[in-house]
Protein backbone atom coordinates (compact mmCIF):
# COMPACT_ATOMS: atom_id res chain seq x y z
CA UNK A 1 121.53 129.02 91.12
CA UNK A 2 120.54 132.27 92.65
CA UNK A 3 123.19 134.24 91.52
CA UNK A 4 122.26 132.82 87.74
CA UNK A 5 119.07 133.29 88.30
CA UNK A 6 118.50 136.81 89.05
CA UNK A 7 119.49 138.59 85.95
CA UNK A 8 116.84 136.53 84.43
CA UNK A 9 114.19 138.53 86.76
CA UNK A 10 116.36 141.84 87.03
CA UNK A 11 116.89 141.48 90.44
CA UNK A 12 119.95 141.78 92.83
CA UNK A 13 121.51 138.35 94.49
CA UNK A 14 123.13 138.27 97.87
CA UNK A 15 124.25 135.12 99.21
CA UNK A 16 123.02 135.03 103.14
CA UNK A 17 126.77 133.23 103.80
CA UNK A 18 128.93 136.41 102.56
CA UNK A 19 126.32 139.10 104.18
CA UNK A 20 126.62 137.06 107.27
CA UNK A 21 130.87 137.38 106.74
CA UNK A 22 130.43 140.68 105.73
CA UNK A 23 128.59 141.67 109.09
CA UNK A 24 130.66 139.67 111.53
CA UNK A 25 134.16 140.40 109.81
CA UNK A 26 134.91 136.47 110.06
CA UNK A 27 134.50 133.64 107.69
CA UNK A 28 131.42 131.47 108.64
CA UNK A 29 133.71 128.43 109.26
CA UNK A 30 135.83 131.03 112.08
CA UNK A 31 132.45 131.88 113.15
CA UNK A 32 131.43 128.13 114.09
CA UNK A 33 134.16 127.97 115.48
CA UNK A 34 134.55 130.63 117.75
CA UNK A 35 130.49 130.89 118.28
CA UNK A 36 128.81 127.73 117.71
CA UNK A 37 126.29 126.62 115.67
CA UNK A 38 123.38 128.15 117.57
CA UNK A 39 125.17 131.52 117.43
CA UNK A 40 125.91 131.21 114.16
CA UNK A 41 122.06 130.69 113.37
CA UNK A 42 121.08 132.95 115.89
CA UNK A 43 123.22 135.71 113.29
CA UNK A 44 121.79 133.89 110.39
CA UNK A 45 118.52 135.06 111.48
CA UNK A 46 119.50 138.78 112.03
CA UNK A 47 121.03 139.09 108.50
CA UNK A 48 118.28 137.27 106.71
CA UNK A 49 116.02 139.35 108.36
CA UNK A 50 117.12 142.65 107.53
CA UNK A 51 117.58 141.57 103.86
CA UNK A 52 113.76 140.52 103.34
CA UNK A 53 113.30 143.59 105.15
CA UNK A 54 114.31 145.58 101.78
CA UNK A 55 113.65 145.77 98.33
CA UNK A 56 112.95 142.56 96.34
CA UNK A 57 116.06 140.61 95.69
CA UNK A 58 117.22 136.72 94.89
CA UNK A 59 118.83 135.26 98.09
CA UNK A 60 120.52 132.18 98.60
CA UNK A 61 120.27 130.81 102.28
CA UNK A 62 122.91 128.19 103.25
CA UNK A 63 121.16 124.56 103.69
CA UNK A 64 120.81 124.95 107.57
CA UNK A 65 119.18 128.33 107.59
CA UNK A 66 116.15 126.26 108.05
CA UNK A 67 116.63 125.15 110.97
CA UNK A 68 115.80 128.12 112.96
CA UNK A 69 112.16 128.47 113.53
CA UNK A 70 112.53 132.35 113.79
CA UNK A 71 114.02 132.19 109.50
CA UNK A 72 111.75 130.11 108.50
CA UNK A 73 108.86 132.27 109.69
CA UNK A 74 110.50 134.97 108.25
CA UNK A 75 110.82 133.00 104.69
CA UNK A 76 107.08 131.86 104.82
CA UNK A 77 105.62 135.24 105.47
CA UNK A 78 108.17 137.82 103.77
CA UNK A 79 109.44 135.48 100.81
CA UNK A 80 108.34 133.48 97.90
CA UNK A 81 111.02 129.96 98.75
CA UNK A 82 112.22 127.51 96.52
CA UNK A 83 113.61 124.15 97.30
CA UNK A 84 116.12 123.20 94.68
CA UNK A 85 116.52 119.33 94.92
CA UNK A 86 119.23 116.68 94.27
CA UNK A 87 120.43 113.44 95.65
CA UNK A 88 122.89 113.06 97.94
CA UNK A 89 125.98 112.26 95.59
CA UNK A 90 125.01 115.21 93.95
CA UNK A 91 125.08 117.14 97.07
CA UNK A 92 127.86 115.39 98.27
CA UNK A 93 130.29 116.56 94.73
CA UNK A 94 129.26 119.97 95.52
CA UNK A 95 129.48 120.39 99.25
CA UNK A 96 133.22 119.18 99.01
CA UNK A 97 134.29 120.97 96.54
CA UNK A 98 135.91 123.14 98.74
CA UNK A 99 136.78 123.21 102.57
CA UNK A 100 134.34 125.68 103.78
CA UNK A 101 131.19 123.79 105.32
CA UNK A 102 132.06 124.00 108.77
CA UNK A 103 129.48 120.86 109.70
CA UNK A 104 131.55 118.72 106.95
CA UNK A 105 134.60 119.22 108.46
CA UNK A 106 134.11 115.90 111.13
CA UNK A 107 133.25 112.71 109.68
CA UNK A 108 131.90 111.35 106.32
CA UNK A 109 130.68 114.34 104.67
CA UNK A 110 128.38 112.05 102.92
CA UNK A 111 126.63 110.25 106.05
CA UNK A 112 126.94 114.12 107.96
CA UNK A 113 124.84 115.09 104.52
CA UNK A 114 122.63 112.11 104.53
CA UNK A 115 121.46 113.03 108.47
CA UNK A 116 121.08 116.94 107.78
CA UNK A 117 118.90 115.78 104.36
CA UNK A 118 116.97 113.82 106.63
CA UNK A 119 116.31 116.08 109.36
CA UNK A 120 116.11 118.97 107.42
CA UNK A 121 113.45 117.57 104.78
CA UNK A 122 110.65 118.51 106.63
CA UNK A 123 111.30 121.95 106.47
CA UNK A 124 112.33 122.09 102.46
CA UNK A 125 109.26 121.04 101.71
CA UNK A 126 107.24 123.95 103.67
CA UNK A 127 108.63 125.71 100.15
CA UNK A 128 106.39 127.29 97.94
CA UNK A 129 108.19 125.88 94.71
CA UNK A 130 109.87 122.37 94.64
CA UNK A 131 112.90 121.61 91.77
CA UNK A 132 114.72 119.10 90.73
CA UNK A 133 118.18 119.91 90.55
CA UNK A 134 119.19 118.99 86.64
CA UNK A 135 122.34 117.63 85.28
CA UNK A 136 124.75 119.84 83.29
CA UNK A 137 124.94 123.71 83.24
CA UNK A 138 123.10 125.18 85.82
CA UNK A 139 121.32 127.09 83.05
CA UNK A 140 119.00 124.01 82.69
CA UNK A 141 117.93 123.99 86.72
CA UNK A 142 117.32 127.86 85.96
CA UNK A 143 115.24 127.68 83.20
CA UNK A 144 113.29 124.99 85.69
CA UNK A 145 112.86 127.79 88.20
CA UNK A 146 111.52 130.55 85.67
CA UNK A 147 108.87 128.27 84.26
CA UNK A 148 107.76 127.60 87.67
CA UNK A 149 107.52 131.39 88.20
CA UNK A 150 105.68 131.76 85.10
CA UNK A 151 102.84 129.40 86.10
CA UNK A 152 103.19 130.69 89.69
CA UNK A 153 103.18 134.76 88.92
CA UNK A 154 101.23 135.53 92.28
CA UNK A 155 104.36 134.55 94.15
CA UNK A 156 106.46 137.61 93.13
CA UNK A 157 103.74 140.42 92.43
CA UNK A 158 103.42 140.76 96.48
CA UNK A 159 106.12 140.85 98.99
CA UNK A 160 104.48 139.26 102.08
CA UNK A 161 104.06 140.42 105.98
CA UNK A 162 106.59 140.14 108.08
CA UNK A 163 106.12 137.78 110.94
CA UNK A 164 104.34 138.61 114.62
């Protein structure tokens, strides 16, 4: 959605997942692997940092980005977040699609994505805007998102603090 969405606010996307590659020189699957998933977050952190660090931009954060108290201070107080929901078949369709979700790789992808919903809940709905992902072109889910800009302006006329 991100990367559709920021033309639509003339803005750069990155995608946290290919700055994270990009920095490491390994795919983020080689990376759980060689690392860990603490390690892994631990670098999530770092990257996401130093991108709300610059100028305003669109960024997509994988699903799990959230669970490091460190980013999601950084998102609350540098960031105006948005929580783009579906249900878990939904999820599911697009998580699979291909092989690259390291935490999918062991077990039913759809009860690992059922427990990481349900843990990770809590901390999607700290977001300032809440969507409901739509059916069909993703152009429908965007036009979601700019309306709830539009009634929300004050959340990109400031970039925010970063955190203590």
């Amino acid at each position: 959605m991100g990367r559709r969405l920021a033309p639509h606010l003339g803005l750069p996307f990155f995608d946290a997942d290919q700055e994270i590659e990009k920095a490491s020189g390994m795919t983020v699957s080689d990376l759980f692997a060689a690392h860990g998933e603490q390690s892994f977050r631990e670098g999530e952190a770092r990257v996401i940092k130093r991108l709300l660090e610059g100028p305003p931009h669109i960024l997509a954060t994988g699903g799990g980005a959230v669970t490091n108290a460190e980013t999601r201070a950084l998102i609350a107080n540098m960031a105006t977040s948005i929580w783009i929901k579906a249900d878990v078949e939904t999820i599911v369709k697009r998580a699979t699609k291909r092989n690259t979700r390291p935490l999918l790789q062991n077990g039913d992808p759809k009860e690992t994505l059922i427990r990481l919903m349900r843990e990770r809940e809590p901390f999607y709905a700290a977001a300032d805007i809440h969507i409901d992902s739509q059916p069909g072109p993703h152009a429908n889910t965007v036009e979601l998102i700019l309306d709830a800009l539009r009634d929300r302006p004050d959340l990109l006329t400031a970039k925010k603090e970063p955190a203590p």
